[in-house]
N, C-alpha and C. Protein backbone atom coordinates (compact mmCIF):
# COMPACT_ATOMS: atom_id res chain seq x y z
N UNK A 1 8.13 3.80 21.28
CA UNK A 1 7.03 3.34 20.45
C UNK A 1 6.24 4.54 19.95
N UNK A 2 5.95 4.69 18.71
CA UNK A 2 5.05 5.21 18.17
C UNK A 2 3.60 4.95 18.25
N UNK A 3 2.79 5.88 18.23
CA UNK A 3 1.57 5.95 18.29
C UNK A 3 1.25 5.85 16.61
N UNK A 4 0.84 4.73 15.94
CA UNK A 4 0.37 4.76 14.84
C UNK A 4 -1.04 5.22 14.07
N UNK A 5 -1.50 5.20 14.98
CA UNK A 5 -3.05 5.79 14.50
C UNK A 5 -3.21 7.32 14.19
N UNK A 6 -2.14 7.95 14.59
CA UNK A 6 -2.04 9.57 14.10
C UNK A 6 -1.09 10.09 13.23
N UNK A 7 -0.57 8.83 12.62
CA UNK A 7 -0.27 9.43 11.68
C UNK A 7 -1.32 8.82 10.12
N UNK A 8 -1.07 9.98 9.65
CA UNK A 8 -1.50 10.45 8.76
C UNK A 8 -1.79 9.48 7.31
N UNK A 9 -0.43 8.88 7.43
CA UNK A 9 -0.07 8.09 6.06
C UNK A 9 -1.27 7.02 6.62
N UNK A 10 -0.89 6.45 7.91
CA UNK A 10 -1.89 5.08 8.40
C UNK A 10 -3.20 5.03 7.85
N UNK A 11 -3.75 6.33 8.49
CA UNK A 11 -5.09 6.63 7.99
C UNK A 11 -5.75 6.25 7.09
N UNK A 12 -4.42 7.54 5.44
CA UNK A 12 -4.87 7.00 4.53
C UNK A 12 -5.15 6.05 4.03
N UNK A 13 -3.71 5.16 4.39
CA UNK A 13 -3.68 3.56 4.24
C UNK A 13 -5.00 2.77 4.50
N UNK A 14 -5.82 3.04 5.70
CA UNK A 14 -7.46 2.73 5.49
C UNK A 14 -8.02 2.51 4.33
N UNK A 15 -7.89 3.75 4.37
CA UNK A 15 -9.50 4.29 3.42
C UNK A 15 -8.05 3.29 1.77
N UNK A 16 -7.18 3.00 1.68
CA UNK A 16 -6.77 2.73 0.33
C UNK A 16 -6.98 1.36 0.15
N UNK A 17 -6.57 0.53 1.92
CA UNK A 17 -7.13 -0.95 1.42
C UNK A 17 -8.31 -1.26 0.96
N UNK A 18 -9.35 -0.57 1.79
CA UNK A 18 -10.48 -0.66 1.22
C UNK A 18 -10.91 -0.41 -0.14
N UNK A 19 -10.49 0.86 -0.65
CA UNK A 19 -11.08 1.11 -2.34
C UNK A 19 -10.13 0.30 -3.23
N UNK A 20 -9.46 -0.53 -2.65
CA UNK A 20 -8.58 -1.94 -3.05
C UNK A 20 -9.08 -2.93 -3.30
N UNK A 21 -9.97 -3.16 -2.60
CA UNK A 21 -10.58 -4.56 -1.90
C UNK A 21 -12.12 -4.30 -3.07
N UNK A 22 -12.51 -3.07 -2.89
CA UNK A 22 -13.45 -2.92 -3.89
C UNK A 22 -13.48 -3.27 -5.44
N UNK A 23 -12.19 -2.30 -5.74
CA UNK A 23 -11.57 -2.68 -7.31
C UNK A 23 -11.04 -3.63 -7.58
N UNK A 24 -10.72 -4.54 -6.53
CA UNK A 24 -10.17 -6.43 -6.81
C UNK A 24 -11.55 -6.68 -7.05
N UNK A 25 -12.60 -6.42 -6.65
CA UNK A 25 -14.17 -7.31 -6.83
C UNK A 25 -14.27 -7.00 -8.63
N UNK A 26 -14.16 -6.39 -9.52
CA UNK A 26 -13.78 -6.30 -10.40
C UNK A 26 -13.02 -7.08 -11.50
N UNK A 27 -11.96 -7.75 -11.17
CA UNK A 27 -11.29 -8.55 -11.79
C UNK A 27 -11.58 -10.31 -11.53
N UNK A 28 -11.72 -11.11 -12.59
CA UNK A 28 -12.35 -12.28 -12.72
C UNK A 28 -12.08 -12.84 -11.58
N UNK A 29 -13.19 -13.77 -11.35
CA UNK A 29 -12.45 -14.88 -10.57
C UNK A 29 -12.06 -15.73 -10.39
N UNK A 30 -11.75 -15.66 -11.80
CA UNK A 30 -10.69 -17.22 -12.01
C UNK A 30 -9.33 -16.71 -11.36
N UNK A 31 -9.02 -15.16 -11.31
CA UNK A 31 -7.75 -15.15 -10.66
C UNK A 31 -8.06 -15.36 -9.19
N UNK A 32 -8.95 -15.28 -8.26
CA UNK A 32 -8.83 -15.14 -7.08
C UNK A 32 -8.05 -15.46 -6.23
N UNK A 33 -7.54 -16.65 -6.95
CA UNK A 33 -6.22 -17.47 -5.84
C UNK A 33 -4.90 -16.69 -6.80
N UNK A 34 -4.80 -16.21 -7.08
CA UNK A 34 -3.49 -15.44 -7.97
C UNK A 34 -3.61 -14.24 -7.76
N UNK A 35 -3.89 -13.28 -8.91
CA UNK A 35 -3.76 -11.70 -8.63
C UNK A 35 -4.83 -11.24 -7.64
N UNK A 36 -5.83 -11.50 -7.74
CA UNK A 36 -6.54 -10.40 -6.65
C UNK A 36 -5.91 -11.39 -5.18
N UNK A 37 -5.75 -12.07 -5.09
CA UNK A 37 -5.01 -12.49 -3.49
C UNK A 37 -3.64 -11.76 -3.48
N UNK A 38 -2.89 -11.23 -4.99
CA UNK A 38 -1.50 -10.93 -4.50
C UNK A 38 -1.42 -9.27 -4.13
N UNK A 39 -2.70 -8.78 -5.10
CA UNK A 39 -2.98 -7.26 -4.54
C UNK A 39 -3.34 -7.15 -3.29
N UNK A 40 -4.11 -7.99 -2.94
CA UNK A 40 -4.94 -7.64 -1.31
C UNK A 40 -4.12 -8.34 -0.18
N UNK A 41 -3.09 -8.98 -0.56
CA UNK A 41 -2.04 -9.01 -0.19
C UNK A 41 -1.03 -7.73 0.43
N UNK A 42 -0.48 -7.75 -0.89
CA UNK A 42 -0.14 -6.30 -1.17
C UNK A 42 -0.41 -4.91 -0.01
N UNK A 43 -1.58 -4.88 -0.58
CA UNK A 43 -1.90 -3.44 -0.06
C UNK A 43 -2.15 -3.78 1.70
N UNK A 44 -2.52 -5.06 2.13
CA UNK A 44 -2.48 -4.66 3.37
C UNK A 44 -1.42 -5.21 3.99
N UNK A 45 -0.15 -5.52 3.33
CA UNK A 45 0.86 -5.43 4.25
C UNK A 45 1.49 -4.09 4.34
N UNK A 46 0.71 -3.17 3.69
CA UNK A 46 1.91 -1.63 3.66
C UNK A 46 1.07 -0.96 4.78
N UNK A 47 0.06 -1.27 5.66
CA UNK A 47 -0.49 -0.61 7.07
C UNK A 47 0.28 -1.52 7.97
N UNK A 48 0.46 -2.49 7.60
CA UNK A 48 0.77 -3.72 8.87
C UNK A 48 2.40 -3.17 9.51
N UNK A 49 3.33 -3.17 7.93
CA UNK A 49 4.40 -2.92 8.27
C UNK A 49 4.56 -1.30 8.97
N UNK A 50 3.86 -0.55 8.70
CA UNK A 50 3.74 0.22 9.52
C UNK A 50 3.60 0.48 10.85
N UNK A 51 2.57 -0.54 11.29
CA UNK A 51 2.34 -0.73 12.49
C UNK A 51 3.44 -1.55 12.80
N UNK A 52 3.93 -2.06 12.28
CA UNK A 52 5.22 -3.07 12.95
C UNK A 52 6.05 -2.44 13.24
N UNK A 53 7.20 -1.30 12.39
CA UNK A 53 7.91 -0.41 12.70
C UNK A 53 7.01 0.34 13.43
N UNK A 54 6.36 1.09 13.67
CA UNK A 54 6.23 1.64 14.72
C UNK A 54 6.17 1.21 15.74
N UNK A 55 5.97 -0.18 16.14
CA UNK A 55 6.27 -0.87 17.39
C UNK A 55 7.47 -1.13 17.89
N UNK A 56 8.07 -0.68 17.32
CA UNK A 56 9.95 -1.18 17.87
C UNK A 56 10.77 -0.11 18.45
N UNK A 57 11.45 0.26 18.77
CA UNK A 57 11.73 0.90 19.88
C UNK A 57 13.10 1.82 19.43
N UNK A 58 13.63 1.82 17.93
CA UNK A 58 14.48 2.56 17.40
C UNK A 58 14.01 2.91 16.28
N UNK A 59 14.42 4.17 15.46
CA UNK A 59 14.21 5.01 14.37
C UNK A 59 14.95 3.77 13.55
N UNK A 60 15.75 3.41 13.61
CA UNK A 60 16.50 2.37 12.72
C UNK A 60 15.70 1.29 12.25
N UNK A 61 14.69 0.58 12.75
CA UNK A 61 13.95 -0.42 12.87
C UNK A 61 12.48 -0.45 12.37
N UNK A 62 12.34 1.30 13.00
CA UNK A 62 10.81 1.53 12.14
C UNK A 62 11.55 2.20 10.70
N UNK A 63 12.58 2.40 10.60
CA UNK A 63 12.62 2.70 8.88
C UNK A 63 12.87 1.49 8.33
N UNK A 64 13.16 0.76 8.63
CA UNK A 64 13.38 -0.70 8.04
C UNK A 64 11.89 -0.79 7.42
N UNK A 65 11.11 -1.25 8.43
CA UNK A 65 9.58 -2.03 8.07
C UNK A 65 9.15 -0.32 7.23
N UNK A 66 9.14 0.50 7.22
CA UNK A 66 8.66 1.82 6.70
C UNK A 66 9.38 1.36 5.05
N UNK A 67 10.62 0.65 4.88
CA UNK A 67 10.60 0.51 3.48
C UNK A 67 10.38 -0.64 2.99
N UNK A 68 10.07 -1.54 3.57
CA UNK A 68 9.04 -2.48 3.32
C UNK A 68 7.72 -1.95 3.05
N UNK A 69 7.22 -1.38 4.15
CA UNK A 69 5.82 -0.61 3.32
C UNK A 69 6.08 -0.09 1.54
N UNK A 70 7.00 0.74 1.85
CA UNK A 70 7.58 1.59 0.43
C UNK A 70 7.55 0.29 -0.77
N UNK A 71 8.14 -0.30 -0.86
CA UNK A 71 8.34 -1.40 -1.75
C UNK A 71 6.88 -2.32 -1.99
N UNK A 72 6.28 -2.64 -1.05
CA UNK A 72 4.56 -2.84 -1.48
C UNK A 72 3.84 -1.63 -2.04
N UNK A 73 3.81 -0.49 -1.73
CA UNK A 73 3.38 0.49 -2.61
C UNK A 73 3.28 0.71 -4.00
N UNK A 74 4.94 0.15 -3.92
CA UNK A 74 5.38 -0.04 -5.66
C UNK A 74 4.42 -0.73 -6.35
N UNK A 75 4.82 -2.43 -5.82
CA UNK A 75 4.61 -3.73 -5.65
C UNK A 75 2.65 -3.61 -5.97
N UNK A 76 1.66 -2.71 -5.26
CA UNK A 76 0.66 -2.51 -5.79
C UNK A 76 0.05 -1.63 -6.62
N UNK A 77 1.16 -0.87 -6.75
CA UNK A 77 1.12 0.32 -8.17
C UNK A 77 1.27 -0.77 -9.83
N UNK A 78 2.38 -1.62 -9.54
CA UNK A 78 2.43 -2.49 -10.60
C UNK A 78 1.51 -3.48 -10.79
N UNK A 79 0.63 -4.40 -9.62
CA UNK A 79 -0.25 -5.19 -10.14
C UNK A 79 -1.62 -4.48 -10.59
N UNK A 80 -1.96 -3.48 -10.16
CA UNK A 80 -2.99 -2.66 -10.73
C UNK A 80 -2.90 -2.27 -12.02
N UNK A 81 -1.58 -1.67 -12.66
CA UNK A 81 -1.10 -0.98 -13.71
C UNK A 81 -1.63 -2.57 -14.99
N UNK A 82 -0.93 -3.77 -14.62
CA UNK A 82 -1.04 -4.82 -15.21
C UNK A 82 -2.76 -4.99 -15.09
N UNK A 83 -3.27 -4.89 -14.48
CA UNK A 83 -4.81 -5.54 -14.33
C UNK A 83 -5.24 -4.65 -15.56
N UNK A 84 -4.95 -3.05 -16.02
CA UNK A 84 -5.06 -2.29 -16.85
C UNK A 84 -4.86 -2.95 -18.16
N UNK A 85 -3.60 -3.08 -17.71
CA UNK A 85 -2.98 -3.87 -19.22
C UNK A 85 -3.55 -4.82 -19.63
N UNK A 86 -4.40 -5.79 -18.98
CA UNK A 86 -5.12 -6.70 -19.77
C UNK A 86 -6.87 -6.98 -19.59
N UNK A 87 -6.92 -5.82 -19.30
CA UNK A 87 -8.44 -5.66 -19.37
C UNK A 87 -9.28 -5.75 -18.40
N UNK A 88 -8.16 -6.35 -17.23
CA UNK A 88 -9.15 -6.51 -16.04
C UNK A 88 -10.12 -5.64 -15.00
N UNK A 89 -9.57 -4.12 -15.08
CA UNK A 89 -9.99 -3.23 -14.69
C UNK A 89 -9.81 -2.12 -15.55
N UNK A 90 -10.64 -1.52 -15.66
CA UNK A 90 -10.48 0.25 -16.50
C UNK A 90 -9.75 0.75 -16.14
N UNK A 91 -8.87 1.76 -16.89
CA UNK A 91 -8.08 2.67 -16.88
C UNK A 91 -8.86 3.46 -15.52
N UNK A 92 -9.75 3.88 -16.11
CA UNK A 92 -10.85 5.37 -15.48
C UNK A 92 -10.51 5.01 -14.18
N UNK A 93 -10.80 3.35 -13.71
CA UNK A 93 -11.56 3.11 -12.22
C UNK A 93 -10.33 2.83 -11.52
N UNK A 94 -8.79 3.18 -11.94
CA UNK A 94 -7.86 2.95 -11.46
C UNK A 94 -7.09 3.65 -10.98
N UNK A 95 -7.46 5.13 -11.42
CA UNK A 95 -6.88 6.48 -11.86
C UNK A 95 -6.46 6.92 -10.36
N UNK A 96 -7.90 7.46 -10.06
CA UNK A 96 -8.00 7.67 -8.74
C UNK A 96 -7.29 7.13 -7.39
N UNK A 97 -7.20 5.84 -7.03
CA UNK A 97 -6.40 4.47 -6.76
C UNK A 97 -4.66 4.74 -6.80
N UNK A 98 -4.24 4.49 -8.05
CA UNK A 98 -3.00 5.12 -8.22
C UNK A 98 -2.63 6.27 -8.32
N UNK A 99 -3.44 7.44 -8.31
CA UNK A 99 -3.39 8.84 -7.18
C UNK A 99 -2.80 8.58 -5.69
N UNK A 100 -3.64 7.64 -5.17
CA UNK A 100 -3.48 7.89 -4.22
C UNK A 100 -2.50 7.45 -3.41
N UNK A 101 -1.95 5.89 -4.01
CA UNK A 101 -1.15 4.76 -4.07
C UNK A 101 0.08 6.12 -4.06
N UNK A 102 0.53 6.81 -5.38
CA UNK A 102 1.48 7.66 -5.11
C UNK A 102 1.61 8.57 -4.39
N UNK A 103 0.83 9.32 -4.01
CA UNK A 103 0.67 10.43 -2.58
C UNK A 103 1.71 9.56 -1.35
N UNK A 104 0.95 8.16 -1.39
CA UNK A 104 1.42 7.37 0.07
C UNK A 104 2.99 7.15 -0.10
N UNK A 105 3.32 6.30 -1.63
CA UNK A 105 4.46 6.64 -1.50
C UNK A 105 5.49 7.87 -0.92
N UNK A 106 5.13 8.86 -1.39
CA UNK A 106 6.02 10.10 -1.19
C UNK A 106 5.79 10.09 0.27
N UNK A 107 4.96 10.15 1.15
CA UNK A 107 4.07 10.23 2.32
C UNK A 107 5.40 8.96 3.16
N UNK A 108 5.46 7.61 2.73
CA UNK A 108 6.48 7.02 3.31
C UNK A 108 7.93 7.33 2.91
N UNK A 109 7.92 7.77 2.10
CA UNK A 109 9.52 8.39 1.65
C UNK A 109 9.92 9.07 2.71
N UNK A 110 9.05 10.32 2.88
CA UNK A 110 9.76 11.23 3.81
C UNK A 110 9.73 10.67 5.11
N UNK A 111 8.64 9.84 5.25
CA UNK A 111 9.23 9.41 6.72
C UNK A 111 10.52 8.32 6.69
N UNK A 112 10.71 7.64 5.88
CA UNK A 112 12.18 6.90 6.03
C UNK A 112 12.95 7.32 5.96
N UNK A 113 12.64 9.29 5.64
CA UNK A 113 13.94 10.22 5.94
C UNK A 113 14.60 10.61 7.15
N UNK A 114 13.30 10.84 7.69
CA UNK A 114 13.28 11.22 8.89
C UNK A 114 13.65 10.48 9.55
N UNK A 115 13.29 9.20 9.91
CA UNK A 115 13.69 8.13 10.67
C UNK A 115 15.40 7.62 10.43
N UNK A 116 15.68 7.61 9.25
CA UNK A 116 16.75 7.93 9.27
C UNK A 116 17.81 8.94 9.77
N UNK A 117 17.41 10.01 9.79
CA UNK A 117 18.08 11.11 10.16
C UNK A 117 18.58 11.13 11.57
């Protein structure tokens, strides 16, 4: 078992649901039961699955759930990108966000290397 709280990516993963959860307050709420539930969705299953693979007891198993994280990363890179696209949030106030959204990606990449390896 892994100790999840030291790594690094987790962390960030914090501080990202949150400025998530902020920038969903942003977009109408007529979507609430639709997109902002599928982002905040989203973004906090990519700490969860983390913590899930790291609970299992082979490198094989935490890279599994590690690309599940990977694939929500995407998965909230694209509903943000769209909230852009139709006005729901600013470019500006997104920027930052999908900075960081991609850092994490790369950040889980290499560990599904590793774990692989």
């Amino acid at each position: 078992m892994n100790n999840f709280k030291e790594l690094i990516v987790w962390q960030k993963l914090r501080a990202l649901v949150k400025a998530t959860y902020v920038l969903s307050e942003q977009i109408p709420s007529a979507e609430k039961f639709r997109l902002i539930s599928q982002i905040r969705r989203s973004v906090v299953s990519i700490p969860s699955n983390i913590v899930e693979g790291a609970s299992r007891s082979s490198k094989k198993e935490f890279a599994y759930f590690l690309e599940m994280a990977y694939g929500s990363c995407f998965e909230l890179e694209t509903q943000l990108l769209l909230c852009v696209d139709v006005n729901y949030i600013k470019q500006e106030g997104s920027l930052e966000l999908i900075t960081n959204i991609q850092e994490i990606q790369k950040m889980i990449y290499k560990l599904i290397k590793i774990k692989k390896s």
